[in-house]
Protein backbone atom coordinates (compact mmCIF):
# COMPACT_ATOMS: atom_id res chain seq x y z
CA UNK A 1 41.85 10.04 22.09
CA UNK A 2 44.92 11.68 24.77
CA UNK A 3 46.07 9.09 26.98
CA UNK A 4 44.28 10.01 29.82
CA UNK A 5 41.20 9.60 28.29
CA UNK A 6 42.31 6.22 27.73
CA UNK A 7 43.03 5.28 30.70
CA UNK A 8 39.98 6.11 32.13
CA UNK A 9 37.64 4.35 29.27
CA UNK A 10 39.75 1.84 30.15
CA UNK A 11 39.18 2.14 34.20
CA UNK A 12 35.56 1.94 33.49
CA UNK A 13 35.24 -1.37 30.74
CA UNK A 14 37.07 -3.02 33.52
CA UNK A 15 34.98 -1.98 36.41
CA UNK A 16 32.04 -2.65 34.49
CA UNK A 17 33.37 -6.20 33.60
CA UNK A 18 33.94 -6.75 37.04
CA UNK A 19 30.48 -5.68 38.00
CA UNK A 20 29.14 -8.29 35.56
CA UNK A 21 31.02 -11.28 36.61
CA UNK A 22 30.79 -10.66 40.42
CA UNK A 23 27.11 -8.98 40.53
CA UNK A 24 25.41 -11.80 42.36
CA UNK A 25 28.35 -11.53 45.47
CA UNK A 26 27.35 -7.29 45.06
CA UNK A 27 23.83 -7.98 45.51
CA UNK A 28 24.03 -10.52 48.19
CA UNK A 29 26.66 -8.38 50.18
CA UNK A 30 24.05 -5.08 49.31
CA UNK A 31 20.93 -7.00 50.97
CA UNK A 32 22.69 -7.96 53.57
CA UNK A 33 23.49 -4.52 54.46
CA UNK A 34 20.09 -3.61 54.38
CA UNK A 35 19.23 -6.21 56.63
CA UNK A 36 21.91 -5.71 59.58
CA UNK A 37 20.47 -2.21 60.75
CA UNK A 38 16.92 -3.98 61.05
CA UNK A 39 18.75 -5.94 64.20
CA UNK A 40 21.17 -3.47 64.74
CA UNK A 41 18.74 -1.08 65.65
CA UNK A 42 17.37 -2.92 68.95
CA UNK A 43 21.38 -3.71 70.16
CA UNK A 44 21.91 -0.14 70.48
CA UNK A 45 18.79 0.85 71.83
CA UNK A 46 19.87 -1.95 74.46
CA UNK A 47 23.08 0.16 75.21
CA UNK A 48 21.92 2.64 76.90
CA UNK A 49 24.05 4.84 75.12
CA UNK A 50 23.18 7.93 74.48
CA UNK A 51 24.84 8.41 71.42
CA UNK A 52 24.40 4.85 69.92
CA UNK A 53 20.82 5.67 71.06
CA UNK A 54 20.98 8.54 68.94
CA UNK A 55 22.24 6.92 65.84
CA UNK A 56 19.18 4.11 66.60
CA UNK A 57 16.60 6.12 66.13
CA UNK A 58 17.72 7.86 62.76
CA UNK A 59 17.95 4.33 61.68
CA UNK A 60 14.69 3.83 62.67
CA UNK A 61 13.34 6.79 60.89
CA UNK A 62 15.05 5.63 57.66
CA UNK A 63 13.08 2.25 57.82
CA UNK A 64 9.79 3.76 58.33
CA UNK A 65 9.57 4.38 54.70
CA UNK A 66 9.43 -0.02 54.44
CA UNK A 67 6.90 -0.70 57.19
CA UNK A 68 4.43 0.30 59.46
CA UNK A 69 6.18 -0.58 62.40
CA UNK A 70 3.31 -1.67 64.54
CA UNK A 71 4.95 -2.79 67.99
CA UNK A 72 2.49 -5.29 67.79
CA UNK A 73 2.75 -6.69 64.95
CA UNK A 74 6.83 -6.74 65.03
CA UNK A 75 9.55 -9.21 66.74
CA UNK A 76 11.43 -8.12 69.93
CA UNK A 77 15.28 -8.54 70.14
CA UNK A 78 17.38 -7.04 73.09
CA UNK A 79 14.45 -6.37 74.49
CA UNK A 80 13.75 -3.79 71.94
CA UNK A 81 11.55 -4.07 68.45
CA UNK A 82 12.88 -4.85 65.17
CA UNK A 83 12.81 -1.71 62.91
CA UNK A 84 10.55 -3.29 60.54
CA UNK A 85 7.75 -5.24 61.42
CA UNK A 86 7.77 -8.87 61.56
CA UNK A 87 6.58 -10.00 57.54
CA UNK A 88 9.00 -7.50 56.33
CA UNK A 89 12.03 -8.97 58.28
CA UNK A 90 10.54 -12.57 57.41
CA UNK A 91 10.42 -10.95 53.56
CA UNK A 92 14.20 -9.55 53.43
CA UNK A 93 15.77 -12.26 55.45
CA UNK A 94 13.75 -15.04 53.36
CA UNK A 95 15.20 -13.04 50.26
CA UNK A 96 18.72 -13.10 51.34
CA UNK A 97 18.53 -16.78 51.98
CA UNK A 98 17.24 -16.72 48.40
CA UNK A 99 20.22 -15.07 47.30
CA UNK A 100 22.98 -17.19 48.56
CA UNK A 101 21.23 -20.49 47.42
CA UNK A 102 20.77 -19.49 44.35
CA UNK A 103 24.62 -19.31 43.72
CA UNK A 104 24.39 -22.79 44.42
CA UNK A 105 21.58 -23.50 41.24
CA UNK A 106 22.21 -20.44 39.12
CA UNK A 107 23.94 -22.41 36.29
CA UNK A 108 20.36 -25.04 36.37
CA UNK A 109 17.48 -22.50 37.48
CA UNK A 110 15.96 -21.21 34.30
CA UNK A 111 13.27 -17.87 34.28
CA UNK A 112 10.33 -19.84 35.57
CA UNK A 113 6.24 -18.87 34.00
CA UNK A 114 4.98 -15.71 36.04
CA UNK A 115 1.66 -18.19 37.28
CA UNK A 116 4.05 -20.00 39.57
CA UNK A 117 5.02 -16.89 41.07
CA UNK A 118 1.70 -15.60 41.75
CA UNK A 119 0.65 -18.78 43.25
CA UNK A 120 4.03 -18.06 45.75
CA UNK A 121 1.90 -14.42 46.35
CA UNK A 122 -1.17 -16.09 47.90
CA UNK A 123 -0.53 -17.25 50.92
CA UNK A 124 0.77 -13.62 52.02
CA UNK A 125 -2.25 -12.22 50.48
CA UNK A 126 -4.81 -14.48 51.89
CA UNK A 127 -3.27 -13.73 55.81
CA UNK A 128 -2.78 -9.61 54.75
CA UNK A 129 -5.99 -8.88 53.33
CA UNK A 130 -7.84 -11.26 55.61
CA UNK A 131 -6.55 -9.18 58.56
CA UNK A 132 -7.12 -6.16 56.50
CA UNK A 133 -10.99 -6.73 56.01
CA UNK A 134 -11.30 -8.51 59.04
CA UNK A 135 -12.07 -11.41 58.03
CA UNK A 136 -11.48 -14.81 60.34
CA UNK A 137 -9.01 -17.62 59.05
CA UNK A 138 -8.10 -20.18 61.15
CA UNK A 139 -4.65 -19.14 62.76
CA UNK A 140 -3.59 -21.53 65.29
CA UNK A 141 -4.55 -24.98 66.92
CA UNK A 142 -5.90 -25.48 70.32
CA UNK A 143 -4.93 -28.06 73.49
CA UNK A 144 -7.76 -29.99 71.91
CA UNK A 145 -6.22 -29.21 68.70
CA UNK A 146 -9.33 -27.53 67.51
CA UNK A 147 -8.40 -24.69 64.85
CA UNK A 148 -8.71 -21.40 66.64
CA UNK A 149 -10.45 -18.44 64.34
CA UNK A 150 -9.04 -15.32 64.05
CA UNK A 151 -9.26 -11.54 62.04
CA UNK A 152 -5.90 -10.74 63.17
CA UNK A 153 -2.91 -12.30 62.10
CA UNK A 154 -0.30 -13.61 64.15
CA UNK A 155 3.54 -13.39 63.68
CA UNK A 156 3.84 -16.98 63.34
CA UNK A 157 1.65 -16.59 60.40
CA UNK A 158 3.58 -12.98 58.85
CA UNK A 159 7.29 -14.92 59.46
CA UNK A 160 5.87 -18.46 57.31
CA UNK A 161 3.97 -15.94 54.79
CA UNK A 162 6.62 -13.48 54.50
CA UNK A 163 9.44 -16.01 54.05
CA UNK A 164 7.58 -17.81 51.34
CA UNK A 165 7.12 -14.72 49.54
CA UNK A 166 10.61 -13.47 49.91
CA UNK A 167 12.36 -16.59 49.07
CA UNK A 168 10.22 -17.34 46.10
CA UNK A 169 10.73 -13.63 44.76
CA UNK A 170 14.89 -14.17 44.98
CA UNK A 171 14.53 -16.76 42.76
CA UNK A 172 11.66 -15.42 40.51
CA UNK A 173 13.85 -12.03 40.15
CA UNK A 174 17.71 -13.70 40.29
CA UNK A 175 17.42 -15.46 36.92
CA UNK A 176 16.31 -12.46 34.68
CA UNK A 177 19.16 -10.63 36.54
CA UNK A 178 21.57 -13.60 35.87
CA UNK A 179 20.57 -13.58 32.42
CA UNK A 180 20.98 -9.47 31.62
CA UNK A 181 24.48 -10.07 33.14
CA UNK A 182 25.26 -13.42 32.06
CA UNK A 183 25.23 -11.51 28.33
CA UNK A 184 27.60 -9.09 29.23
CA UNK A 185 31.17 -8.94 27.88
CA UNK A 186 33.85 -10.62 30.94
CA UNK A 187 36.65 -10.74 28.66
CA UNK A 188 39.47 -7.62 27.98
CA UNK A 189 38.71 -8.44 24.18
CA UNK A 190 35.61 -6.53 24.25
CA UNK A 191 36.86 -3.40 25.09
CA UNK A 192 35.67 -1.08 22.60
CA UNK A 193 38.78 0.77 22.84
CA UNK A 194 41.43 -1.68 22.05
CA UNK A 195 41.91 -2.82 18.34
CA UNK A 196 41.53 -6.28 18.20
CA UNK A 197 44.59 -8.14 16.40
CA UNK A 198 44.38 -9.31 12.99
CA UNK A 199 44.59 -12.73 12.24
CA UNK A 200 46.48 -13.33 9.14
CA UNK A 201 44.65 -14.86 6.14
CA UNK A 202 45.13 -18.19 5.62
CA UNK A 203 46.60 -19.44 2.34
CA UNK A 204 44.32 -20.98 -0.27
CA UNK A 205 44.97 -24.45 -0.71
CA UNK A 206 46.07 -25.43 -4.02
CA UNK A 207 43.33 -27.03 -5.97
CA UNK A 208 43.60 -30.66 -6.40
C-alpha cells in the first residue's frame, strides 16, 4: 500500500475511534441542534425582519415533516408558535434531558426488558388516541376540585405525556447504542494497518 493510502486508512481508524469513544457527546450535541430551531423559529419571527423572517419560515417548512403543527395544539414563545407542536417539543426536549443524564448512569444502566418500555408508551397513547376517537378522560380538576371530562387533550397533558415518553425512550435506546460502541476498538493497537510488535518468546524453564 503507497503512503498516501496509508495515511488516509490511517485518517479514518482514528476518526472512527474517536467517533466511538466520544459518540454519546455527538449525539447529545446532534439533538440539541435539532431542538434549537424549534425555539429559534418564533425569535425570528419576533424580529420583524424580513430576512430572518425569511429564513423562519423555511425552518418551519423543514419541521412540518415531524408534526402537525396545529396552532392549537402547540406552545407560544415570542409571541409566536413553536415549530412543532407541543408533545413533540415535550418528546425531543424530554429526550435530550435523557441524553445528558444518562452520561451520568451509563457505566450502571443495563438494556432494560422491552415490557417496561411499553408500559412508558401508555400514558401517551391513552391521551393521543383518546383525543383521536373522541373519547372523554378526565383532563383537569375543578375550583371544587371535581375532575373535569374532556375528548380533547390539553397541553398540560401532551408536555407530562410527551416528556415521559421521550425521556424513557433516551434511556430505552442509549444503552443498546452504548453497548454497539462500547465494543468498538479505542486503542491505536487495533488498527488493521499497523503490524503489531512481536513479543519475544519466553525461555523454557529448565526442568526441575
Amino acid at each position: 500500500m503507497s503512503s498516501v493510502g496509508k495515511k488516509a486508512e490511517e485518517r479514518i481508524v482514528d476518526l472512527i475511534m474517536m467517533l466511538a469513544k466520544h459518540w454519546l457527546i455527538i449525539f447529545t450535541v446532534l439533538v440539541l441542534l435539532f431542538i434549537i430551531p424549534i425555539v429559534g423559529y418564533s425569535y425570528l419571527m419576533s424580529t420583524g425582519n424580513p430576512l430572518l423572517q425569511s429564513i423562519a419560515h423555511v425552518i418551519f417548512v423543514l419541521y412540518k415533516v415531524t408534526c402537525h403543527q396545529l396552532p392549537e395544539r402547540s406552545l407560544f414563545v415570542f409571541g409566536y408558535q413553536m415549530t412543532v407542536c407541543s408533545r413533540c417539543f415535550a418528546i425531543y426536549a424530554a429526550f435530550l434531558a435523557g441524553c445528558v443524564a444518562f452520561a451520568f448512569v451509563r457505566t450502571r444502566l443495563k438494556i432494560w426488558s422491552l415490557k417496561y418500555f411499553v408500559i412508558i408508551c401508555i400514558p401517551m397513547a391513552i391521551d393521543g388516541f383518546a383525543q383521536l376517537f373522541g373519547v372523554p378522560l378526565p383532563r383537569g380538576i375543578g375550583p371544587g376540585f371535581e375532575l373535569i371530562w374532556m375528548t380533547e387533550s390539553t397541553n398540560l397533558m401532551r408536555i407530562v405525556t410527551g416528556s415521559i415518553f421521550g425521556f424513557g425512550c433516551a434511556l430505552y435506546v442509549l444503552p443498546y447504542l452504548e453497548e454497539i460502541f462500547g465494543s468498538a476498538p479505542i486503542s491505536p493497537a487495533a488498527n488493521p494497518g499497523q503490524q503489531q510488535p512481536q513479543q519475544p518468546a519466553s525461555p523454557e524453564s529448565p526442568a526441575r
